[in-house]
Protein backbone atom coordinates (compact mmCIF):
# COMPACT_ATOMS: atom_id res chain seq x y z
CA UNK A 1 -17.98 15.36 9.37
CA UNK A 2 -16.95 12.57 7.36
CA UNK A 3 -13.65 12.82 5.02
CA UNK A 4 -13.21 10.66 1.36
CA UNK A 5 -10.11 9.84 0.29
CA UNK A 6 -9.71 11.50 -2.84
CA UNK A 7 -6.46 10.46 -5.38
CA UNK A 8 -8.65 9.85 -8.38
CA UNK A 9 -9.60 6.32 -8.16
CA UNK A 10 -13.26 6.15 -6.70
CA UNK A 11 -16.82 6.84 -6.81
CA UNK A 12 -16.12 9.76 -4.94
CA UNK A 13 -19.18 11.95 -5.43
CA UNK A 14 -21.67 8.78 -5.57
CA UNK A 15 -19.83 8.18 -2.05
CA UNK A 16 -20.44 11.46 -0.50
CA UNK A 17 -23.95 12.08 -1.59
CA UNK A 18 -24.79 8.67 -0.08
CA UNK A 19 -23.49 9.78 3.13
CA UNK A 20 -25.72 12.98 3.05
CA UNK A 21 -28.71 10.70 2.30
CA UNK A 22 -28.15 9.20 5.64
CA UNK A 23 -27.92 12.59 7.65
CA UNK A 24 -24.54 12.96 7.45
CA UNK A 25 -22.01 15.33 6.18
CA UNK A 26 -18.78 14.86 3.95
CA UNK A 27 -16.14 16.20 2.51
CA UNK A 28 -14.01 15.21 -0.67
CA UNK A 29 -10.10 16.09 -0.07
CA UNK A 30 -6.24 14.63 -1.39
CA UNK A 31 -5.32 16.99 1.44
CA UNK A 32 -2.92 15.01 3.55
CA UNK A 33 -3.53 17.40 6.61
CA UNK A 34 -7.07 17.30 6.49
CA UNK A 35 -6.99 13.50 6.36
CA UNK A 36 -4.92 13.32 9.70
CA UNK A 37 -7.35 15.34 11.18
CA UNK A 38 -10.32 14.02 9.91
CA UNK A 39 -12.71 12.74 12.33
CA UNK A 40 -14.03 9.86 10.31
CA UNK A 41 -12.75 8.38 6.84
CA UNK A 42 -13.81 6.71 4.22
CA UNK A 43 -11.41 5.12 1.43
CA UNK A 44 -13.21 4.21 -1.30
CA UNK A 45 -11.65 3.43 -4.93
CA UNK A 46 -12.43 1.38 -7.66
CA UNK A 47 -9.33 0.11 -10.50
CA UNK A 48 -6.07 -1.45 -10.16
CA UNK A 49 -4.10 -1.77 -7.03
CA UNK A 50 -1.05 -1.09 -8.31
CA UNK A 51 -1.70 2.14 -9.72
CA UNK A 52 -3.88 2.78 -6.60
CA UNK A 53 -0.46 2.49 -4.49
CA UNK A 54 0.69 4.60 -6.92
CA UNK A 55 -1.18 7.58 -6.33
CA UNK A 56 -1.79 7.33 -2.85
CA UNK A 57 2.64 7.52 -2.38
CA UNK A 58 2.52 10.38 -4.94
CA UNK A 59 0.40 12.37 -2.95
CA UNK A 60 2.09 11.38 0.15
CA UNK A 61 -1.51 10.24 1.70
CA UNK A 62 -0.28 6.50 2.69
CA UNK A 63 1.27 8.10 6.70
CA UNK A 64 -2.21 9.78 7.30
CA UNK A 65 -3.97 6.93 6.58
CA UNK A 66 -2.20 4.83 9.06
CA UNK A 67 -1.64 7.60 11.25
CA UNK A 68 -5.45 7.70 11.40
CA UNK A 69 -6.39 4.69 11.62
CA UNK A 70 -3.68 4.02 14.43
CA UNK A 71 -5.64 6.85 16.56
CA UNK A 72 -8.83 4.59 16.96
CA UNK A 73 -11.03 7.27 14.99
CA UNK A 74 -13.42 5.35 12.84
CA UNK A 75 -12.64 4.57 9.15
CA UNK A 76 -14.34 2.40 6.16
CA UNK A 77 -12.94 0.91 3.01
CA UNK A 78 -15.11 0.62 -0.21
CA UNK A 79 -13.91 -2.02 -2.83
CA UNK A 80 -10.37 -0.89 -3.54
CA UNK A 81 -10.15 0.84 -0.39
CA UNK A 82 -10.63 -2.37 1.30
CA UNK A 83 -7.78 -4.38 -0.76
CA UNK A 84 -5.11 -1.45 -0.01
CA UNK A 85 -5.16 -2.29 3.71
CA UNK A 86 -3.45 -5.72 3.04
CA UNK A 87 -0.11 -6.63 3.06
CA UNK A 88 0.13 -7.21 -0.84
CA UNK A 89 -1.44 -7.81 -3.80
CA UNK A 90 -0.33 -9.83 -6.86
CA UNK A 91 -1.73 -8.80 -9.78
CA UNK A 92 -0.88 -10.68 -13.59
CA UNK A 93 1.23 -9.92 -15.91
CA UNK A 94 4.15 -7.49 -15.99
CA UNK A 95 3.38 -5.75 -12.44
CA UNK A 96 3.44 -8.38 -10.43
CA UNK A 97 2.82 -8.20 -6.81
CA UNK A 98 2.26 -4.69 -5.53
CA UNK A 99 2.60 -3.58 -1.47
CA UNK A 100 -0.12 -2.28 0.45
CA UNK A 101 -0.62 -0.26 3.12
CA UNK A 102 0.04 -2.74 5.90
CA UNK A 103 -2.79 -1.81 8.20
CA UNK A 104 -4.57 -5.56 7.92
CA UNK A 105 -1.94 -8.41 7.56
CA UNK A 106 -2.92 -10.87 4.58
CA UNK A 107 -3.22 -10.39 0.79
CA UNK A 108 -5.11 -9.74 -2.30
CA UNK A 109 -5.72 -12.24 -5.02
CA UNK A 110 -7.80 -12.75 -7.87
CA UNK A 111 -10.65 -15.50 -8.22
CA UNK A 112 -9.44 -18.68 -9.87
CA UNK A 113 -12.65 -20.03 -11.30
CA UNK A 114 -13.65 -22.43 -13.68
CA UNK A 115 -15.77 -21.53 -16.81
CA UNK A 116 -19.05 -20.85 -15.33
CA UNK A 117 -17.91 -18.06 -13.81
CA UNK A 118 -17.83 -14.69 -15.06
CA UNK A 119 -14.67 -12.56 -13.83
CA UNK A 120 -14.82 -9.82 -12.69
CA UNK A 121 -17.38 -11.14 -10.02
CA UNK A 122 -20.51 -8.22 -10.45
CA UNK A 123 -23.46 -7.79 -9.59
CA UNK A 124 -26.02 -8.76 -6.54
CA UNK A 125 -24.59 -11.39 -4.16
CA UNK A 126 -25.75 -12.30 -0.49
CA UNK A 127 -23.66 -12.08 2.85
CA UNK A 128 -23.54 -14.37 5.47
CA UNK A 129 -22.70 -12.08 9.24
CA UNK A 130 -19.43 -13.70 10.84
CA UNK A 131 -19.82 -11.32 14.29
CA UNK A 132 -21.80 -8.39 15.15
CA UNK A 133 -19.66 -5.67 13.81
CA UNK A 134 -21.54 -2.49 14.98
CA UNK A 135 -22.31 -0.86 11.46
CA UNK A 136 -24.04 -3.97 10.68
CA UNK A 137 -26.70 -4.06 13.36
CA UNK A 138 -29.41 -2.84 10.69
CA UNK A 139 -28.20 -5.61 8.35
CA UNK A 140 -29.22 -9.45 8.77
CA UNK A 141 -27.85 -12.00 7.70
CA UNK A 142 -28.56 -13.06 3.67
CA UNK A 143 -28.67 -9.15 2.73
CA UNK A 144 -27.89 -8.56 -1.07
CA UNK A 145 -24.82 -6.25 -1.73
CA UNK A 146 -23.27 -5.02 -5.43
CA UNK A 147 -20.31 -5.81 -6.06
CA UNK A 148 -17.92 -5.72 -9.01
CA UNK A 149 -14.32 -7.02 -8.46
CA UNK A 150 -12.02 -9.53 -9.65
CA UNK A 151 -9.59 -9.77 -6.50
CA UNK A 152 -10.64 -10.41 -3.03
CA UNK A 153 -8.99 -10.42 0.24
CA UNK A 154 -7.87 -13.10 2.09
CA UNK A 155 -6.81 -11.86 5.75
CA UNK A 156 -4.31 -14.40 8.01
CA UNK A 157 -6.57 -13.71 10.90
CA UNK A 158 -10.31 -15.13 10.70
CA UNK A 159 -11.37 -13.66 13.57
CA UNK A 160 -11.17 -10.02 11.23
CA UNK A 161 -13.79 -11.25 8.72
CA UNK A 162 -16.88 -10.22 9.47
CA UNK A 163 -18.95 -10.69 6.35
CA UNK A 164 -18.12 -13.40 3.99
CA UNK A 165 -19.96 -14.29 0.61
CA UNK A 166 -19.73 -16.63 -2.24
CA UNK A 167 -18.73 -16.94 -5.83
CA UNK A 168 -17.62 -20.41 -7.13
CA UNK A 169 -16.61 -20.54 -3.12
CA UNK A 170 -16.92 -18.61 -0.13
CA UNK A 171 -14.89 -15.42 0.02
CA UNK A 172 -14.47 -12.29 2.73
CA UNK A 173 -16.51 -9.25 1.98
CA UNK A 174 -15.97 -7.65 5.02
CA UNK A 175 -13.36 -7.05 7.98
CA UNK A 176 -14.09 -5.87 10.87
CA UNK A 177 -10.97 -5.19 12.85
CA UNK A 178 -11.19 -2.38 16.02
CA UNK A 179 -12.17 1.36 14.68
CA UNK A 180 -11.66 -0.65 11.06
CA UNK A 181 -14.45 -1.59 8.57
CA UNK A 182 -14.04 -2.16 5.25
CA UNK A 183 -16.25 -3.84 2.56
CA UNK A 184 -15.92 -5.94 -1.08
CA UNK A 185 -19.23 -4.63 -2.44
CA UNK A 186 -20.27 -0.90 -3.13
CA UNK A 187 -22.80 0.44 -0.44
CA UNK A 188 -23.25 3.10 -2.21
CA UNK A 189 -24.79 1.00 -5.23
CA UNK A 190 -26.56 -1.06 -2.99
CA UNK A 191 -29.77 0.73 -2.69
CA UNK A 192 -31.80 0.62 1.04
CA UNK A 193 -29.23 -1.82 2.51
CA UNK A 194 -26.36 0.03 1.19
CA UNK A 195 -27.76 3.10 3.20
CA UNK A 196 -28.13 1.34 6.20
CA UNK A 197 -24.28 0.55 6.67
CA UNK A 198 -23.55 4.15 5.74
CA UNK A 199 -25.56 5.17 8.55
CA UNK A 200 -24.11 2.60 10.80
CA UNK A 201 -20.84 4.69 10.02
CA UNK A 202 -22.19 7.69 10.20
CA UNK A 203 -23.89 6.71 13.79
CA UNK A 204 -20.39 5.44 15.14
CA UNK A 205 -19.21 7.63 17.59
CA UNK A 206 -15.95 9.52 17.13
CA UNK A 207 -12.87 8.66 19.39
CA UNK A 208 -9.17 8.44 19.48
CA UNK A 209 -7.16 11.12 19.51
CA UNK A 210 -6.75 13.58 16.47
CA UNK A 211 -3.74 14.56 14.97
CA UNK A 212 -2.79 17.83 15.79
């Protein structure tokens, strides 16, 4: 059984009945005790980090999450859910910079692009494979993924990156780090390639320890 993240900020349904296209089964909670004990979990989210942050604290969700992921049990970010891991994000205007969850150390920024480009960056892009991440061993290298985002992650250690891509410059669309994947671009939008990471997830085998 796979768990999704739920605290209203993600393609939540669009997530899960990807999942169940692959063979697998999933479940849609904000439950903080069902999250601990999940036995893999998927953060997805799509919006502003900030007010991500916001929610996740108000539902008291951010300790399970890092409880979790501390236990070795297998876990994916989607969009958002990949820019919550880091360290920060700075967002303009009033907000400023906003704290994430800690679990990857770097930080969230937004592309600084010249008029040719269109931000947010959407739409079909190609990866280029930094290491052989084990939910990527259907996926070459030059695969097309959606995305749609306008800030993008920039971990301090290179060795976590494990897809990059590139938009007026190259930029990380994936870490890999341990029982830790997380991706820029939306696998559930991204058709027969999309479903092939799911079920690279799906396929992982389940260890750690679960949170009694």
């Amino acid at each position: 059984m796979i768990t999704i993240v739920d605290y209203q900020m993600g393609n939540l349904r669009s997530v899960q009945k990807a999942i169940e296209r692959v063979g697998g089964q999933a479940e849609i909670t904000s439950d903080p005790q069902t999250i601990a004990g999940a036995q893999k979990l998927i953060l997805p989210g799509v919006g502003a980090f900030g007010d991500a942050m916001d929610e996740i604290h108000r539902r008291d969700l951010a300790a399970p999450i890092r409880d979790f992921v501390a236990s070795g049990r297998p876990f994916l970010g989607i969009c958002l859910g990949l820019q919550l891991l880091f360290d920060r994000s700075t967002e303009h205007g009033e907000h400023g910079e906003h704290e994430g969850l800690g679990i990857i150390s770097g930080d969230v920024v937004r592309f600084e692009l010249d008029d040719s480009y269109k931000v947010p960056h959407m739409g079909w892009n190609q990866v280029q494979r930094k290491n052989d991440a084990p939910i990527l061993k259907d996926i070459p290298d030059g695969t097309h993924f959606y995305f749609v985002h306008s800030y993008y992650v920039r971990p301090d250690d290179p060795d976590v990156v494990a897809l990059t891509s590139d938009y007026g410059g190259p930029f990380c669309a994936m870490v890999w780090k341990e029982n830790v994947y997380a991706c820029q671009f939306h696998p559930e939008k991204s058709q027969a390639d999309g479903l092939k990471l799911l079920s690279g997830f799906n396929d992982l085998p389940v260890a750690g320890t679960v949170a009694s």
